[in-house]
Protein backbone atom coordinates (compact mmCIF):
# COMPACT_ATOMS: atom_id res chain seq x y z
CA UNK A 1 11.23 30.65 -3.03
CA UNK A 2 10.43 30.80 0.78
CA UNK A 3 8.08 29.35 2.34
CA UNK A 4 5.69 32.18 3.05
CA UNK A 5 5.85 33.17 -0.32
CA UNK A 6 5.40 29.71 -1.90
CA UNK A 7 2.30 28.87 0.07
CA UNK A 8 1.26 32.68 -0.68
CA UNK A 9 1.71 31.45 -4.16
CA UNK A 10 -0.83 28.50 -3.69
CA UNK A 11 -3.18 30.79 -2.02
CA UNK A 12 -3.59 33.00 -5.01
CA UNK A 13 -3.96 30.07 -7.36
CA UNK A 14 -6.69 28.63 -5.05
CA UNK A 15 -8.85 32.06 -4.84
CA UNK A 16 -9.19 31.16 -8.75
CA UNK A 17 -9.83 27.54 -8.76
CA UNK A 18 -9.36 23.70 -7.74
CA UNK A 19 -10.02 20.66 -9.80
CA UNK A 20 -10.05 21.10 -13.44
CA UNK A 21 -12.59 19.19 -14.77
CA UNK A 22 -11.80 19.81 -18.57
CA UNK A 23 -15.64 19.57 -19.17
CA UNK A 24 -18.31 17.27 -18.65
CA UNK A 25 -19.94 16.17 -21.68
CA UNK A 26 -20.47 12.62 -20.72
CA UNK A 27 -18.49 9.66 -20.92
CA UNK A 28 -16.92 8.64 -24.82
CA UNK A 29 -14.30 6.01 -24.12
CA UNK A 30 -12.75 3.75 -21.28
CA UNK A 31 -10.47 6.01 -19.77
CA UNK A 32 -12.49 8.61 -19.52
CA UNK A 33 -14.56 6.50 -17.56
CA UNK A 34 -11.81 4.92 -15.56
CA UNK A 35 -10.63 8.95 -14.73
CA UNK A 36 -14.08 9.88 -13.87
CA UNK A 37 -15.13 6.83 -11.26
CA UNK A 38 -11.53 7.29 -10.00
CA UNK A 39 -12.12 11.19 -9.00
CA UNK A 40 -14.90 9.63 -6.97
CA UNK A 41 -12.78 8.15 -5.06
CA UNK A 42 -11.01 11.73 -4.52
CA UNK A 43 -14.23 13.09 -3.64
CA UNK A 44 -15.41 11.08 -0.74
CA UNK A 45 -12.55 12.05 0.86
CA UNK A 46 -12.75 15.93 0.04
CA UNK A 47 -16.09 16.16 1.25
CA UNK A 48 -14.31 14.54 4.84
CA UNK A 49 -11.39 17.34 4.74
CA UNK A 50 -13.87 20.57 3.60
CA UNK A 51 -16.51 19.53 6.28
CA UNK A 52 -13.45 19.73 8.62
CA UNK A 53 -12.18 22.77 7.23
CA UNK A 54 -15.48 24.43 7.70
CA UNK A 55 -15.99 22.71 11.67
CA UNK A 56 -12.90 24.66 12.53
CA UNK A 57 -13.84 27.93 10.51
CA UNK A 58 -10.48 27.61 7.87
CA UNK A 59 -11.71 30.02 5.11
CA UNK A 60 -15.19 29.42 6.00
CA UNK A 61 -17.21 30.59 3.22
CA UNK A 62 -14.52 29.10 0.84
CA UNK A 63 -14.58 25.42 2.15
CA UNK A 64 -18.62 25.83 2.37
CA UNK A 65 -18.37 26.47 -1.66
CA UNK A 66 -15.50 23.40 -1.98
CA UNK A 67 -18.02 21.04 0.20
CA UNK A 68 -21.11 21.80 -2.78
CA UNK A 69 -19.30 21.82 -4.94
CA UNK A 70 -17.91 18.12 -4.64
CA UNK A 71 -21.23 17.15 -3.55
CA UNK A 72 -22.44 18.22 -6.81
CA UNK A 73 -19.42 16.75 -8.59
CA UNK A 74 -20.17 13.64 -7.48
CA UNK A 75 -23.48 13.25 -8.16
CA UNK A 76 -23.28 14.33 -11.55
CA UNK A 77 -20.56 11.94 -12.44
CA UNK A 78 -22.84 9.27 -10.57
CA UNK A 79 -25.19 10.13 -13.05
CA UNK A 80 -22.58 10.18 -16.29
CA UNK A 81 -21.29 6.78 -15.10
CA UNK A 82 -24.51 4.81 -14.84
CA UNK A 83 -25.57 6.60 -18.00
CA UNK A 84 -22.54 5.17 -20.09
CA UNK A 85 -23.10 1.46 -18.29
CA UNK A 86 -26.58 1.16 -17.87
CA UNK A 87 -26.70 -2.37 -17.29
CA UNK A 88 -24.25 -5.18 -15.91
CA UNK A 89 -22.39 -5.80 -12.70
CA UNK A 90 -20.90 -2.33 -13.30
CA UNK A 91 -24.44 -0.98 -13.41
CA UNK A 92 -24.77 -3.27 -10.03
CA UNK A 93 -22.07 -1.75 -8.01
CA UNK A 94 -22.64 1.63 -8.68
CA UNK A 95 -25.83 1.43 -7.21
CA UNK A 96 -23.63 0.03 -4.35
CA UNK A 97 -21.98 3.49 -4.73
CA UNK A 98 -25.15 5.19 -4.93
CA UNK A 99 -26.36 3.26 -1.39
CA UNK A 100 -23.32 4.06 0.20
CA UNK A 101 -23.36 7.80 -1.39
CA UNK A 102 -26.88 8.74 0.16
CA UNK A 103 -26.15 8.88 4.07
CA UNK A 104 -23.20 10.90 2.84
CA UNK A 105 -24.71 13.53 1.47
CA UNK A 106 -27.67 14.00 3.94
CA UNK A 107 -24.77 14.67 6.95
CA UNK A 108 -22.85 17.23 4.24
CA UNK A 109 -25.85 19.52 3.48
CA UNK A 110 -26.81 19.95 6.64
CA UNK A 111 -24.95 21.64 9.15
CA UNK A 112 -22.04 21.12 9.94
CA UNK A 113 -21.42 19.31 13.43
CA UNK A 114 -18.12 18.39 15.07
CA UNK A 115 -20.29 14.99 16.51
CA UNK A 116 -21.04 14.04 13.10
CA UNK A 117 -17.53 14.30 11.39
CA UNK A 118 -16.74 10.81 12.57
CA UNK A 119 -19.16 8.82 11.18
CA UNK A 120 -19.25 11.19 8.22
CA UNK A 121 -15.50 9.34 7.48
CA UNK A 122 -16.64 6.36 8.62
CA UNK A 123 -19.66 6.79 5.71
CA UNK A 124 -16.79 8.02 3.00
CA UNK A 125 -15.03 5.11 3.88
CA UNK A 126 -17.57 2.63 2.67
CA UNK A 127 -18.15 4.30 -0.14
CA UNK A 128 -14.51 5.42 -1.44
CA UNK A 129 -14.41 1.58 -1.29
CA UNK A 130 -17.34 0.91 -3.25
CA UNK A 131 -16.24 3.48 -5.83
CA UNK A 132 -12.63 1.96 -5.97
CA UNK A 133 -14.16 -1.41 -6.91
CA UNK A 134 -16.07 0.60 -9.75
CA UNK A 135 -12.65 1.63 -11.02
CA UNK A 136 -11.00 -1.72 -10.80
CA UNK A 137 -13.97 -3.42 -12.85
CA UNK A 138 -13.33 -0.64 -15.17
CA UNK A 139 -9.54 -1.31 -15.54
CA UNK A 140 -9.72 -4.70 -15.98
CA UNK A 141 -12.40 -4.51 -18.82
CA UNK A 142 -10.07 -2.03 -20.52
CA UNK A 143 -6.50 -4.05 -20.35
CA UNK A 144 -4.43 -1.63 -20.73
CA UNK A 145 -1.19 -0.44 -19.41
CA UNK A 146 -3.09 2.66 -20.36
CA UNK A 147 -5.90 2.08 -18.36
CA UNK A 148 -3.78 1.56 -15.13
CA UNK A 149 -2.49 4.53 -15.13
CA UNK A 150 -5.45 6.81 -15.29
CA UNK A 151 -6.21 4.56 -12.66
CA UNK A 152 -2.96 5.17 -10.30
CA UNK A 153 -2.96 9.01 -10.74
CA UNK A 154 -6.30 9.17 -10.42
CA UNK A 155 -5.83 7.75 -7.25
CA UNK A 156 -2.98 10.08 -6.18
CA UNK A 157 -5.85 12.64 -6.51
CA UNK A 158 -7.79 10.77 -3.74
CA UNK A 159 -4.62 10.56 -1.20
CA UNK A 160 -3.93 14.14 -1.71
CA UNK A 161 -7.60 14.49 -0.40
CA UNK A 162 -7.03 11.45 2.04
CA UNK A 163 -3.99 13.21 3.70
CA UNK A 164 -6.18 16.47 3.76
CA UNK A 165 -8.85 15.18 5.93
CA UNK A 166 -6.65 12.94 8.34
CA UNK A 167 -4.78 16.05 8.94
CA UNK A 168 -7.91 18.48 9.55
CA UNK A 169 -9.27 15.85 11.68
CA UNK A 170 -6.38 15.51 13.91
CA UNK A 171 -6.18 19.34 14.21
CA UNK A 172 -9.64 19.23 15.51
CA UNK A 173 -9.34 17.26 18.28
CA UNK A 174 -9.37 13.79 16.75
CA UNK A 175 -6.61 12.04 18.16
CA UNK A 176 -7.61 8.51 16.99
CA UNK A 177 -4.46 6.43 16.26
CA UNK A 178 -6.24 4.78 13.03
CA UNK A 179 -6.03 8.49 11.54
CA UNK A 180 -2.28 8.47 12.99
CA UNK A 181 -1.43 5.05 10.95
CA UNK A 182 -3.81 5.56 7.95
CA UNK A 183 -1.82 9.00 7.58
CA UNK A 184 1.38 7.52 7.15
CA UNK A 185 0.26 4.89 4.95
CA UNK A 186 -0.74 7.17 2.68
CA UNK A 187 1.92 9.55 2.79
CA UNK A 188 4.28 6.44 2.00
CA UNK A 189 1.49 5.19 -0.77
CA UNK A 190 1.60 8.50 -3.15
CA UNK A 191 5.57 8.77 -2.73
CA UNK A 192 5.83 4.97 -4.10
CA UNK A 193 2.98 6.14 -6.94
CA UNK A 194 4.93 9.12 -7.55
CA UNK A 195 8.03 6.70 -8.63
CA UNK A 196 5.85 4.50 -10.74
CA UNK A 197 4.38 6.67 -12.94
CA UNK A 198 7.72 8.15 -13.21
CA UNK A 199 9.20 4.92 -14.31
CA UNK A 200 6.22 4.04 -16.74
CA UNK A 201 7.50 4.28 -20.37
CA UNK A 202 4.47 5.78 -21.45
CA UNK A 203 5.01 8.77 -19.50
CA UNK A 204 5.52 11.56 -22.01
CA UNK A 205 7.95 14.46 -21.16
CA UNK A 206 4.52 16.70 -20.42
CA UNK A 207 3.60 13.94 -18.04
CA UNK A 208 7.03 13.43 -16.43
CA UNK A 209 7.77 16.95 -16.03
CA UNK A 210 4.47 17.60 -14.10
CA UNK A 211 5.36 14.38 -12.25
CA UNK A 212 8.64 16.55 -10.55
CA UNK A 213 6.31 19.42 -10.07
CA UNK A 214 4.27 17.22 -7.74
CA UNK A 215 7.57 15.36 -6.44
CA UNK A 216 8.67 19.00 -5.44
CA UNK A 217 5.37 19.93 -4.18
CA UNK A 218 4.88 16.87 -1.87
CA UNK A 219 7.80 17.05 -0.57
CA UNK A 220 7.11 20.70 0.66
CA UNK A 221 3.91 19.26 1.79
CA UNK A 222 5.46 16.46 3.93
CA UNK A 223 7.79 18.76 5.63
CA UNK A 224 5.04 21.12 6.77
CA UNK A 225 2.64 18.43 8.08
CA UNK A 226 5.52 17.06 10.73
CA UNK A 227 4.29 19.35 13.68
CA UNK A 228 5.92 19.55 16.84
CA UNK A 229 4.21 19.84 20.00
CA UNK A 230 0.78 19.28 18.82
CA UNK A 231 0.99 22.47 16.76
CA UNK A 232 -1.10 22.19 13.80
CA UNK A 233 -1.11 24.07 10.40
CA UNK A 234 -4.39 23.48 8.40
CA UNK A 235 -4.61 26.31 6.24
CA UNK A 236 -1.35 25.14 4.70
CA UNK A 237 -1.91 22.05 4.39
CA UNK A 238 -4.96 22.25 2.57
CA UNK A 239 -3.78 24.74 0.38
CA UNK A 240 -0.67 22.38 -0.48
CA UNK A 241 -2.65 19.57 -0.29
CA UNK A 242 -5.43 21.38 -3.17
CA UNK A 243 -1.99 22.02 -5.29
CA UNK A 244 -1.61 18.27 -5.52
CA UNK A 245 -5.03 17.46 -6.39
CA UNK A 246 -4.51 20.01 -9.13
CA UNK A 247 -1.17 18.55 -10.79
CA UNK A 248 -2.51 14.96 -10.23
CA UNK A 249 -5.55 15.80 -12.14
CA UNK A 250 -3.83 17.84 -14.34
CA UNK A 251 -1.50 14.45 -15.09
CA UNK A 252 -4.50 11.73 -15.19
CA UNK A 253 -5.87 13.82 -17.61
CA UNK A 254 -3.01 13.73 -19.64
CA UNK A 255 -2.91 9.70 -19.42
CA UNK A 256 -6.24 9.37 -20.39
CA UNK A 257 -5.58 11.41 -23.54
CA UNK A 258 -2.48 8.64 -24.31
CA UNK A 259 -2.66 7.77 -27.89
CA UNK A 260 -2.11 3.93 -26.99
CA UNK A 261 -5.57 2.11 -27.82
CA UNK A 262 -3.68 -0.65 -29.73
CA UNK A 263 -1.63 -1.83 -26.34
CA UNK A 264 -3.51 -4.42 -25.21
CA UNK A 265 -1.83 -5.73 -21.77
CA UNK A 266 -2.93 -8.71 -19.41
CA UNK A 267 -2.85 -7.43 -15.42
CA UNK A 268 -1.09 -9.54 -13.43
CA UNK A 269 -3.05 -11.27 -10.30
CA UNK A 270 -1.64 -8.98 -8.25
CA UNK A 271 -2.99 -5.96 -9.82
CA UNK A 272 -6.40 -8.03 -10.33
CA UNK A 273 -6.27 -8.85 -6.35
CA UNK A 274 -5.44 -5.05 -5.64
CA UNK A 275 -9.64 -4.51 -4.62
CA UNK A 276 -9.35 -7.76 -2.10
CA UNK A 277 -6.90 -6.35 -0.03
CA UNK A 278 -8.17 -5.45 3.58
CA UNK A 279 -7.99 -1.83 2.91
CA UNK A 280 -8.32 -1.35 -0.83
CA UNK A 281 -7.90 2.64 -0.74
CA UNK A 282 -4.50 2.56 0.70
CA UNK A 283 -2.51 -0.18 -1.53
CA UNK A 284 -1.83 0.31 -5.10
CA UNK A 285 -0.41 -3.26 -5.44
């Protein structure tokens, strides 16, 4: 397939949708938990890349709909999350996340300003990090191999998003080397993720071959967003970057639905120390 026709291809699929959800009935067990605080990790930073998108008019009235709708998104699992823990230091940070979450949303409903974007990442920042530390409390209770990997794809869903709005907000105007270095962190951090969910044993053949889909699709991805001479490509790198979120949903999903509630594993200190690191979104171990 060429390249015109393969990002063609994405464009189709994207008129339809992004992000299955696969319903949202509330919360019934720890992974589905673990999946849901982990896509609001993904969602601070889609908010970031769709405000972007619409700032420099990239399928306007589409990224307006994206930018509700993960308002909306989050919110509601906001909601579904302090409903299933409604007291406890789980309870207590997410109404860190809820603190965090409120400046947030005021700058995305209003409209959009290029003098605002900054501190609108600076604001999804703080609260991707609050979130993260919501998913890492939820891990840990779980202790389960299980559990860690709803939490690393889940969080390949959030770096597809990352790498979105780093890339929209250098093709604004941003040239801020901190969006420079954070993008190549996390271009390195899902291609190391990407090998060890591949390596897990509990990767079924469903799981793995979706895995190579997003292997194959990254890759395309990573050779598109090396511009030369400050020439940038946004459209295609948000649709790409949309096709991601949708196989690395598509594969947390799957983990969550594991039938392995009997493997109960201790996480090593490393794992444990993961949130403690100086820039927790960016480091998987």
């Amino acid at each position: 397939m060429t390249m015109a026709r393969h990002f063609f291809s994405i464009a189709m699929l994207f008129s339809l949708s992004v992000i299955p959800t696969y319903g949202f009935a509330g919360i019934d067990s720890i992974s589905s938990a673990i999946n849901k605080a982990g896509r609001q990790r993904m969602l601070t930073q889609r908010i970031v890349a769709t405000y972007s998108q619409i700032g420099q008019e990239i399928t306007t009235q589409k990224s307006q709909r994206q930018l509700r709708g993960a308002i909306d998104l989050f919110e509601q699992q906001l909601s579904e999350l302090k409903e299933y823990r409604q007291s406890g230091k789980i309870n207590e940070q997410l109404q860190r996340v809820t603190k965090s979450w409120d400046p947030i949303q005021k700058i995305a409903r209003e409209p959009v300003q290029k003098s605002k974007a900054e501190e609108l990442r600076i604001l999804a920042e703080d609260a991707l990090k609050a979130s993260h530390r919501v998913v890492i409390m939820l891990q840990d209770e779980s202790g389960t191999k299980k559990g860690e990997l709803v939490n690393i794809s889940g969080r390949q869903r959030m770096l597809s998003q990352r790498l979105s709005n780093l890339y929209m907000l250098q093709s604004w105007g941003f040239t801020s080397s901190e969006y420079t270095n954070d993008y190549s962190r996390a271009l390195n951090e899902f291609k190391g993720a990407l090998t060890e969910l591949s390596s897990s044993t509990l990767s079924t053949k469903e799981i793995n071959e979706k895995l190579n889909k997003a292997r194959r699709e990254f890759g395309m991805f990573e050779r598109s967003s090396h511009h030369k001479n400050g020439e940038f490509i946004p459209l295609m790198i948000k649709m790409s970057a949309d096709k991601l979120l949708t196989l690395m949903n598509d594969i947390t999903h799957l983990y969550e639905q594991l039938e392995t509630e009997n493997e109960v594993v201790s996480l090593s200190p490393k794992k444990k120390s993961w949130d403690e690191l100086r820039n927790p979104s960016l480091k998987n171990n």
